[in-house]
Protein backbone atom coordinates (compact mmCIF):
# COMPACT_ATOMS: atom_id res chain seq x y z
CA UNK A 1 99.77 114.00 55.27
CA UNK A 2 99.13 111.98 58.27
CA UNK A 3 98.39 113.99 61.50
CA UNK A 4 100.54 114.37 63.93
CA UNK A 5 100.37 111.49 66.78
CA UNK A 6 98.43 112.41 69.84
CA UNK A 7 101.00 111.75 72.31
CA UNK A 8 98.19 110.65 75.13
CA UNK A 9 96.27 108.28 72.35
CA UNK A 10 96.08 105.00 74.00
CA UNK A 11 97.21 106.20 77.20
CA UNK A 12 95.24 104.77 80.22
CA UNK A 13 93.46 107.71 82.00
CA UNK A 14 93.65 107.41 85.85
CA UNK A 15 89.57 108.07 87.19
CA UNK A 16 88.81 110.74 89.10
CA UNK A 17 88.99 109.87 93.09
CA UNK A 18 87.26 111.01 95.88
CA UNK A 19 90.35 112.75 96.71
CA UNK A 20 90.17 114.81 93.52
CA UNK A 21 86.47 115.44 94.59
CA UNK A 22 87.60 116.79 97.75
CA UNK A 23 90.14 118.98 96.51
CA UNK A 24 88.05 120.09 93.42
CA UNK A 25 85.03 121.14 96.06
CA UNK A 26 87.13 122.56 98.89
CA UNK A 27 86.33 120.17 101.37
CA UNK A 28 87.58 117.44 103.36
CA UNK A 29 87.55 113.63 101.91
CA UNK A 30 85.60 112.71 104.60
CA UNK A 31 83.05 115.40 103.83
CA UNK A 32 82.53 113.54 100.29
CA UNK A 33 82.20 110.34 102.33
CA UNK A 34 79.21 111.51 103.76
CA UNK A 35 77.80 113.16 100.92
CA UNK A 36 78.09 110.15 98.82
CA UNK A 37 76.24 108.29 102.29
CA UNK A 38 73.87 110.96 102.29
CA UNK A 39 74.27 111.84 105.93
CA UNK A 40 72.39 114.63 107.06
CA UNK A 41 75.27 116.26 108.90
CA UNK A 42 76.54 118.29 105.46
CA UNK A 43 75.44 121.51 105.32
CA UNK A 44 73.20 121.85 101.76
CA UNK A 45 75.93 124.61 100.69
CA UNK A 46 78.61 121.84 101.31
CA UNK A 47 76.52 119.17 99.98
CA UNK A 48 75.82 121.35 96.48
CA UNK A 49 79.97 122.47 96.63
CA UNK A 50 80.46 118.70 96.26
CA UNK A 51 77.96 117.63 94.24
CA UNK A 52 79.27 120.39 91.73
CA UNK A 53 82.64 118.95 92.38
CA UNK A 54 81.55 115.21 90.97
CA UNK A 55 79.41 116.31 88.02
CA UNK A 56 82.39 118.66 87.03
CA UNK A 57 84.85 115.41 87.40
CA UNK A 58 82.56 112.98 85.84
CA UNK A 59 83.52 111.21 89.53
CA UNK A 60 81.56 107.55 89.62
CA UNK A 61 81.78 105.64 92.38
CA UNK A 62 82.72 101.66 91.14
CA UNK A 63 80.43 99.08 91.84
CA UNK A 64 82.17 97.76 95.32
CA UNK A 65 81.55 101.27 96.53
CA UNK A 66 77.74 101.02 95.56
CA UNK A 67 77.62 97.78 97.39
CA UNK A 68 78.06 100.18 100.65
CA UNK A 69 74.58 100.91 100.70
CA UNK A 70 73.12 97.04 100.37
CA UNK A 71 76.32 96.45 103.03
CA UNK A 72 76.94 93.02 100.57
CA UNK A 73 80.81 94.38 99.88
CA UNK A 74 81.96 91.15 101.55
CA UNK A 75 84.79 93.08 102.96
CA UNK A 76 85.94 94.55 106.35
CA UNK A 77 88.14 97.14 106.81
CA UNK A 78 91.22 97.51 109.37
CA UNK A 79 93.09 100.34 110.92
CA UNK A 80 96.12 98.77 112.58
CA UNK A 81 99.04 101.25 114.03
CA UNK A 82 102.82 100.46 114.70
CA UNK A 83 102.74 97.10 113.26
CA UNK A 84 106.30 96.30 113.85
CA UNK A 85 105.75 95.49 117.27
CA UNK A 86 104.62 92.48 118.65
CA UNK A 87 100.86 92.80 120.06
CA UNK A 88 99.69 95.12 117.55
CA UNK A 89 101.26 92.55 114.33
CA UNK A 90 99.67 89.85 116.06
CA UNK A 91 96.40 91.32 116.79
CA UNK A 92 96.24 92.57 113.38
CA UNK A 93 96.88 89.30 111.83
CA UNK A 94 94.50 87.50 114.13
CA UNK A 95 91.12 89.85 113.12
CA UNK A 96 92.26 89.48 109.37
CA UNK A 97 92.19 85.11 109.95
CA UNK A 98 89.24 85.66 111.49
CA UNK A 99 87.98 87.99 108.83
CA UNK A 100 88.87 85.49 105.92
CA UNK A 101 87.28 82.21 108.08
CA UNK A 102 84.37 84.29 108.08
CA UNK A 103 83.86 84.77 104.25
CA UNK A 104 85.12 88.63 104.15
CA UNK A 105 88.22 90.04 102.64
CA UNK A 106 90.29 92.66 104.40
CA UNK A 107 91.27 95.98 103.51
CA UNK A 108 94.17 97.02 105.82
CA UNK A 109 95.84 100.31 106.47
CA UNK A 110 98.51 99.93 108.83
CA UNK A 111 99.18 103.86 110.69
CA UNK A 112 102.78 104.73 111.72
CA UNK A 113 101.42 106.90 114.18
CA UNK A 114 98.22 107.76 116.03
CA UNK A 115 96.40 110.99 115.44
CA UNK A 116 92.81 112.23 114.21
CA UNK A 117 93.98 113.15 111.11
CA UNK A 118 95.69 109.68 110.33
CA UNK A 119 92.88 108.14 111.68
CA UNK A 120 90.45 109.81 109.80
CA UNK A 121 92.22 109.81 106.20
CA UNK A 122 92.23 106.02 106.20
CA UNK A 123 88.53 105.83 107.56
CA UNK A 124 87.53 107.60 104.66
CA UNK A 125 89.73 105.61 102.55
CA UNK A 126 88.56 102.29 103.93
CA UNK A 127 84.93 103.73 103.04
CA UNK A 128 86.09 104.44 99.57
CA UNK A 129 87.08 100.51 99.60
CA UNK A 130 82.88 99.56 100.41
CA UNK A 131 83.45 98.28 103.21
CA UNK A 132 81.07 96.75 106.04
CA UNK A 133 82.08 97.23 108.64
CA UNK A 134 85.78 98.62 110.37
CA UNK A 135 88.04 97.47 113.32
CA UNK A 136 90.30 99.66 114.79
CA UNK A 137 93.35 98.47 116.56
CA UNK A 138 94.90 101.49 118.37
CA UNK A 139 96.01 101.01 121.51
CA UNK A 140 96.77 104.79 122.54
CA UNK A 141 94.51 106.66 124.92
CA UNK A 142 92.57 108.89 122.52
CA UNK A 143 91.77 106.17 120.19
CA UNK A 144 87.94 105.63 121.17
CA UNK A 145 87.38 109.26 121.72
CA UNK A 146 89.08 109.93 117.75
CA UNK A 147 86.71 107.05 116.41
CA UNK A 148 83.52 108.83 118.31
CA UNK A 149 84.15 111.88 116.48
CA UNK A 150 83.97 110.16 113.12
CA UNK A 151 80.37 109.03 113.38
CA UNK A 152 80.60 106.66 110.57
CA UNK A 153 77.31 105.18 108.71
CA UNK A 154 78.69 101.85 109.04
CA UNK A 155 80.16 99.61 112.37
CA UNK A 156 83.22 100.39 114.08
CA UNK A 157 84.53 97.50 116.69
CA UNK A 158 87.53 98.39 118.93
CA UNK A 159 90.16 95.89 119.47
CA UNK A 160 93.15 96.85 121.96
CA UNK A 161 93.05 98.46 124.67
CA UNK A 162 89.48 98.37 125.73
CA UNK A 163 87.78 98.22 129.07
CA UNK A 164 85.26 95.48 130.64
CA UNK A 165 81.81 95.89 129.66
CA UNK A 166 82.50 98.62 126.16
CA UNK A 167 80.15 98.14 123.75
CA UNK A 168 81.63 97.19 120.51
CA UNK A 169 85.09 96.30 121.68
CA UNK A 170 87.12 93.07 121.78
CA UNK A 171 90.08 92.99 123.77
CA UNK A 172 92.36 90.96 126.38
CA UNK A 173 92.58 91.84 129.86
CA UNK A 174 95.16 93.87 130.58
CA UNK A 175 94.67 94.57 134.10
CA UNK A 176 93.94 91.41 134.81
CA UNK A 177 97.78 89.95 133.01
CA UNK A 178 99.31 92.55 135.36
CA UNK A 179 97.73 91.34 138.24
CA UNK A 180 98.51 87.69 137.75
CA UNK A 181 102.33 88.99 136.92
CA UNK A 182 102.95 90.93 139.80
CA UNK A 183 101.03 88.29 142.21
CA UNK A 184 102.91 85.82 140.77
CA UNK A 185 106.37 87.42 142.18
CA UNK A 186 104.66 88.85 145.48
CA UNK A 187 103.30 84.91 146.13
CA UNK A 188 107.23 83.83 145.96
CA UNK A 189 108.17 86.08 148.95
CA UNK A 190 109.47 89.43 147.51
CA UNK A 191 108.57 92.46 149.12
CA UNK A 192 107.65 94.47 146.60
CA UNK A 193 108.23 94.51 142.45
CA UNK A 194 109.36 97.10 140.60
CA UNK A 195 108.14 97.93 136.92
CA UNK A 196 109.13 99.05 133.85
CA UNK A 197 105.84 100.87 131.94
CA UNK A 198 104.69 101.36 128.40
CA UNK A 199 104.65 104.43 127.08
CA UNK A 200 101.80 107.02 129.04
CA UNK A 201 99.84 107.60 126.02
CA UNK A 202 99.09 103.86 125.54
CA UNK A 203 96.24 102.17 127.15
CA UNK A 204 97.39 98.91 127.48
CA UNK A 205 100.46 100.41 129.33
CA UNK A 206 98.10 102.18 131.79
CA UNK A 207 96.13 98.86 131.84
CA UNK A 208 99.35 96.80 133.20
CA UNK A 209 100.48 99.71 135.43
CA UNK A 210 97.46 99.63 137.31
CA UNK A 211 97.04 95.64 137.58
CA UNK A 212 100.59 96.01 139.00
CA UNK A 213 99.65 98.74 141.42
CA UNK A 214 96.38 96.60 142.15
CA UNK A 215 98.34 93.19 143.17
CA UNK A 216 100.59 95.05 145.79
CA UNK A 217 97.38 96.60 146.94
CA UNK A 218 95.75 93.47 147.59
CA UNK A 219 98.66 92.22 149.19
CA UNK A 220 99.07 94.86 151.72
CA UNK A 221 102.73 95.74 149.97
CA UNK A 222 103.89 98.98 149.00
CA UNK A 223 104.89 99.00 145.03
CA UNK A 224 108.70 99.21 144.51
CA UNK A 225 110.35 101.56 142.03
CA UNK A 226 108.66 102.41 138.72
CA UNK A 227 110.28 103.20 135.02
CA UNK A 228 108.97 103.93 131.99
CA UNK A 229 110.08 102.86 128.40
CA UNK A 230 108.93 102.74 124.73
CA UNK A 231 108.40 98.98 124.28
CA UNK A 232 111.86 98.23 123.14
CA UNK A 233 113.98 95.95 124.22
CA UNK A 234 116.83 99.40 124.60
CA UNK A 235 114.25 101.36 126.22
CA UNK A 236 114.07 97.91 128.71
CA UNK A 237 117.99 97.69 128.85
CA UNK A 238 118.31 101.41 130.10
CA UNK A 239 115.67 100.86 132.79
CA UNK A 240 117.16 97.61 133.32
CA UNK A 241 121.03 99.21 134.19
CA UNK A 242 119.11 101.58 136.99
CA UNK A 243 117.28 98.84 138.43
CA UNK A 244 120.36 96.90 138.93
CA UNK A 245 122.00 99.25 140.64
CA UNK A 246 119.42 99.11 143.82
CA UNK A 247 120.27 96.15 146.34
CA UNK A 248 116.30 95.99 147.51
CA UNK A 249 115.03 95.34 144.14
CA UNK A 250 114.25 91.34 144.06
CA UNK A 251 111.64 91.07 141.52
CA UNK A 252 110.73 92.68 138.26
CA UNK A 253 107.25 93.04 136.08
CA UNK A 254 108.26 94.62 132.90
CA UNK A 255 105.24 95.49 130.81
CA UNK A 256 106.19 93.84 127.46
CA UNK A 257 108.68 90.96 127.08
CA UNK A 258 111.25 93.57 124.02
CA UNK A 259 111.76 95.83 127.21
CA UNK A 260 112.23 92.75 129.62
CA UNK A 261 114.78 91.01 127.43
CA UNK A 262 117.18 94.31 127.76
CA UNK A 263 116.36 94.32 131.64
CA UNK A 264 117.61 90.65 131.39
CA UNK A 265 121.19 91.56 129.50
CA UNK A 266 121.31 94.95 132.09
CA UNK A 267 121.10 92.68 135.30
CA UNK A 268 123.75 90.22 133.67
CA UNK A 269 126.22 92.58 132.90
CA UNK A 270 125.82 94.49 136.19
CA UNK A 271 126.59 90.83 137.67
CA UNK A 272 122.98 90.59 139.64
CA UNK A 273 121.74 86.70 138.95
CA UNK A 274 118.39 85.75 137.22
CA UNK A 275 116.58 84.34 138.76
CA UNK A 276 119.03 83.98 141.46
CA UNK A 277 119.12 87.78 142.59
CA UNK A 278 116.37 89.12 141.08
CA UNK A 279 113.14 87.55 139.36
CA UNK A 280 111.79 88.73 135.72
CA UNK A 281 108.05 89.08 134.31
CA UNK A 282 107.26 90.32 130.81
CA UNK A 283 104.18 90.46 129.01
CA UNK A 284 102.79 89.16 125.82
CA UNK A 285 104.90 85.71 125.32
CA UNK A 286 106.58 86.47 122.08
CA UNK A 287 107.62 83.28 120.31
CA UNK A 288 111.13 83.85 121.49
CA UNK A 289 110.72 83.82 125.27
CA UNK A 290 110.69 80.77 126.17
CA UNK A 291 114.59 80.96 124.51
CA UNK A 292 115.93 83.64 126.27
CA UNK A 293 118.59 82.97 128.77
CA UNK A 294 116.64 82.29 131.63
CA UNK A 295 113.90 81.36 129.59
CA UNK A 296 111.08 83.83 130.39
CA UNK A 297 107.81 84.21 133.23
CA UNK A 298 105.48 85.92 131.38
CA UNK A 299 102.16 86.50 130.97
CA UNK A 300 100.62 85.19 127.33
CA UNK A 301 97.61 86.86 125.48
CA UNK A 302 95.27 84.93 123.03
CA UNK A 303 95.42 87.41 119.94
CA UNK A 304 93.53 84.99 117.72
CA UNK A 305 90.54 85.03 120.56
CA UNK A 306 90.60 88.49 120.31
CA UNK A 307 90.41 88.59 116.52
CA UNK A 308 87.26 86.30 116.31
CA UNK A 309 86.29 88.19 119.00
CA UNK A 310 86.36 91.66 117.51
CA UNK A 311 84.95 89.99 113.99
CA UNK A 312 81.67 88.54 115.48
CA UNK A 313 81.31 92.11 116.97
CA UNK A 314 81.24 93.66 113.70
CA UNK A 315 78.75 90.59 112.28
CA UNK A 316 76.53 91.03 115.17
CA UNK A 317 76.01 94.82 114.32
CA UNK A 318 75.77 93.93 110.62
CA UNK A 319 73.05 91.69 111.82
CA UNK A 320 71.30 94.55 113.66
CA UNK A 321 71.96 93.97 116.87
CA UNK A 322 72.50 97.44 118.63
CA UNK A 323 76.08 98.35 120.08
CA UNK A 324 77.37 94.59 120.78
CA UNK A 325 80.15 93.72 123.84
CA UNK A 326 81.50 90.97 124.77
CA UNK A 327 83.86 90.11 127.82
CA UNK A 328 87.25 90.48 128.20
CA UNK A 329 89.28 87.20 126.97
CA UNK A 330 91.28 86.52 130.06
CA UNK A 331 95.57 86.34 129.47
CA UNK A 332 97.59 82.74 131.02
CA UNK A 333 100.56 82.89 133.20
CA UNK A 334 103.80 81.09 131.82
CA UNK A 335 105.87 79.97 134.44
CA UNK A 336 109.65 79.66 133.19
CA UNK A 337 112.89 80.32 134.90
CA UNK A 338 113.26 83.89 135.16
CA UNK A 339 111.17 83.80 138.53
CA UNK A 340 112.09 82.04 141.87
CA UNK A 341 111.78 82.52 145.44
CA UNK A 342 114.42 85.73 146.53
CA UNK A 343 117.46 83.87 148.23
CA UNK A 344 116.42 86.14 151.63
CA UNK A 345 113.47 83.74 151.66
């Protein structure tokens, strides 16, 4: 008599991970990392837990992974959070075109939010991938202290949201958009501009709200009204009906152009001209500005700069060249039809 059919004969067994390693030893994935790295931050207890924890699993590490240590992986990874808006899609694609002109593939993990937990589970996963060298685009305000706290055995480069002079960082100059924005409707005659702000925990937000503060300051004006919204174009539109309302409001800076396209429908419907009443500045030149009715002032960034930027960063430190910067890539000024003279003027 036959035997019975094994019902998992020919059945494709899935490896063991580091995850399993992790859960099989007690520890954190990112304590494995380093064990496999053989950092000397694991406690020997921890390091023998884990060790335990791979022999038991018959855990082997594939051959990209072992390329970690020779760093010949010929792949970069990429932390990229809230990729459905504009900068951070954009930014994202440019450091993976730069990536790929290079000779390196890209490993991406996009994050749906920012926190050190979500930022640590896919660094350890991107170290699981082998590879090289990791850029993290994160705009929010904790990212660069979160990353510090890793203290990876490989590069990190920072791109978004980063300040002049930062070591391994690549970024535009946010300030310095802000300033030409706000200038820009100051130099036509308006007394003062009121804003519509990022979100508080973002850098970049905090970045443009201080290059607006900075342009009234160096035109001996006092800063009008201030909002704050959440990047989208309702957020913008909400911000936009309140503005509307005030008489002495000429001129507008709105820190991305999704929030200054619903100040542009709330000034419309409340019957106050553009640019005829009051002027309109966004920020980033999405494709679709220069279509909006008016077409749109704003101030454009050069993502792909900042992508070759951040990926020479990363090759310089491969290279051996200790903690890397480079300057800020400085943002244009797009003159369209959303900005004019005030009709006081």
């Amino acid at each position: 008599m036959p035997a019975a059919a094994d019902p998992n004969r020919g059945a494709l067994r899935r490896s063991p991970s580091m995850a399993d390693v992790a859960a099989r030893a007690g520890v954190s994935h990112q304590t494995v990392s380093r064990v496999l790295n053989d950092s000397p931050m694991v406690k020997e207890a921890t390091r023998a837990k884990v060790l335990a924890a791979i022999g038991e699993l018959g855990y082997r590490r594939n051959n990209a992974a072992r390329m970690l240590v020779t760093n010949r992986s010929g792949r970069i990874g990429l932390v990229a959070a809230h990729l459905g808006l504009h900068g951070p899609s954009m930014t994202a694609l440019a450091v993976q075109d730069a990536a790929h002109a290079a000779g390196y593939d890209v490993a991406l993990i996009g994050l749906s939010e920012m926190s050190l937990e979500s930022l640590s589970d896919a660094v350890d996963r991107l170290l699981d991938q082998a590879v090289e060298a990791i850029v993290i685009a994160v705009a929010h305000r904790d990212a660069l202290a979160t990353t510090r706290t890793l203290q990876l055995p490989i590069p990190v480069v920072l791109v978004q949201g980063v300040t002049p002079g930062q070591p391994m960082a690549a970024g535009i100059d946010q300030h310095a958009g802000a300033v030409l924005a706000t200038a820009h409707l100051l130099g036509l005659g308006h007394a003062h501009v009121a804003h519509v702000a990022g979100p508080d925990d973002w850098i970049e937000a905090a970045q443009r709200r201080a290059g607006w503060l900075a342009a009234h300051e160096q035109h001996g004006a006092l800063p009008g009204p201030e909002l704050e919204g959440d990047w989208s174009a309702a957020s913008g539109y909400r911000a936009g009906r309140r503005l509307a309302e005030d008489d002495s409001i000429t001129a507008v800076f709105v820190a991305n152009d999704d929030m200054a396209l619903g100040v542009l429908r709330a000034m419309h419907e409340h019957g106050r001209a553009v640019p005829g009443e009051v002027s309109v500045v966004g920020f980033d030149d999405v494709p679709e500005a220069a279509y909006y009715w008016p077409a749109l002032t704003t101030i454009g960034q050069q993502f792909s700069s900042a992508g070759r930027c951040a990926v020479e960063l990363a090759l310089r430190a491969l290279g051996g060249e200790e903690a890397p910067a480079a300057e800020l890539i400085p943002p244009t000024l797009f003159v369209r039809d959303s900005s004019a003279r005030p009709r006081r003027c």
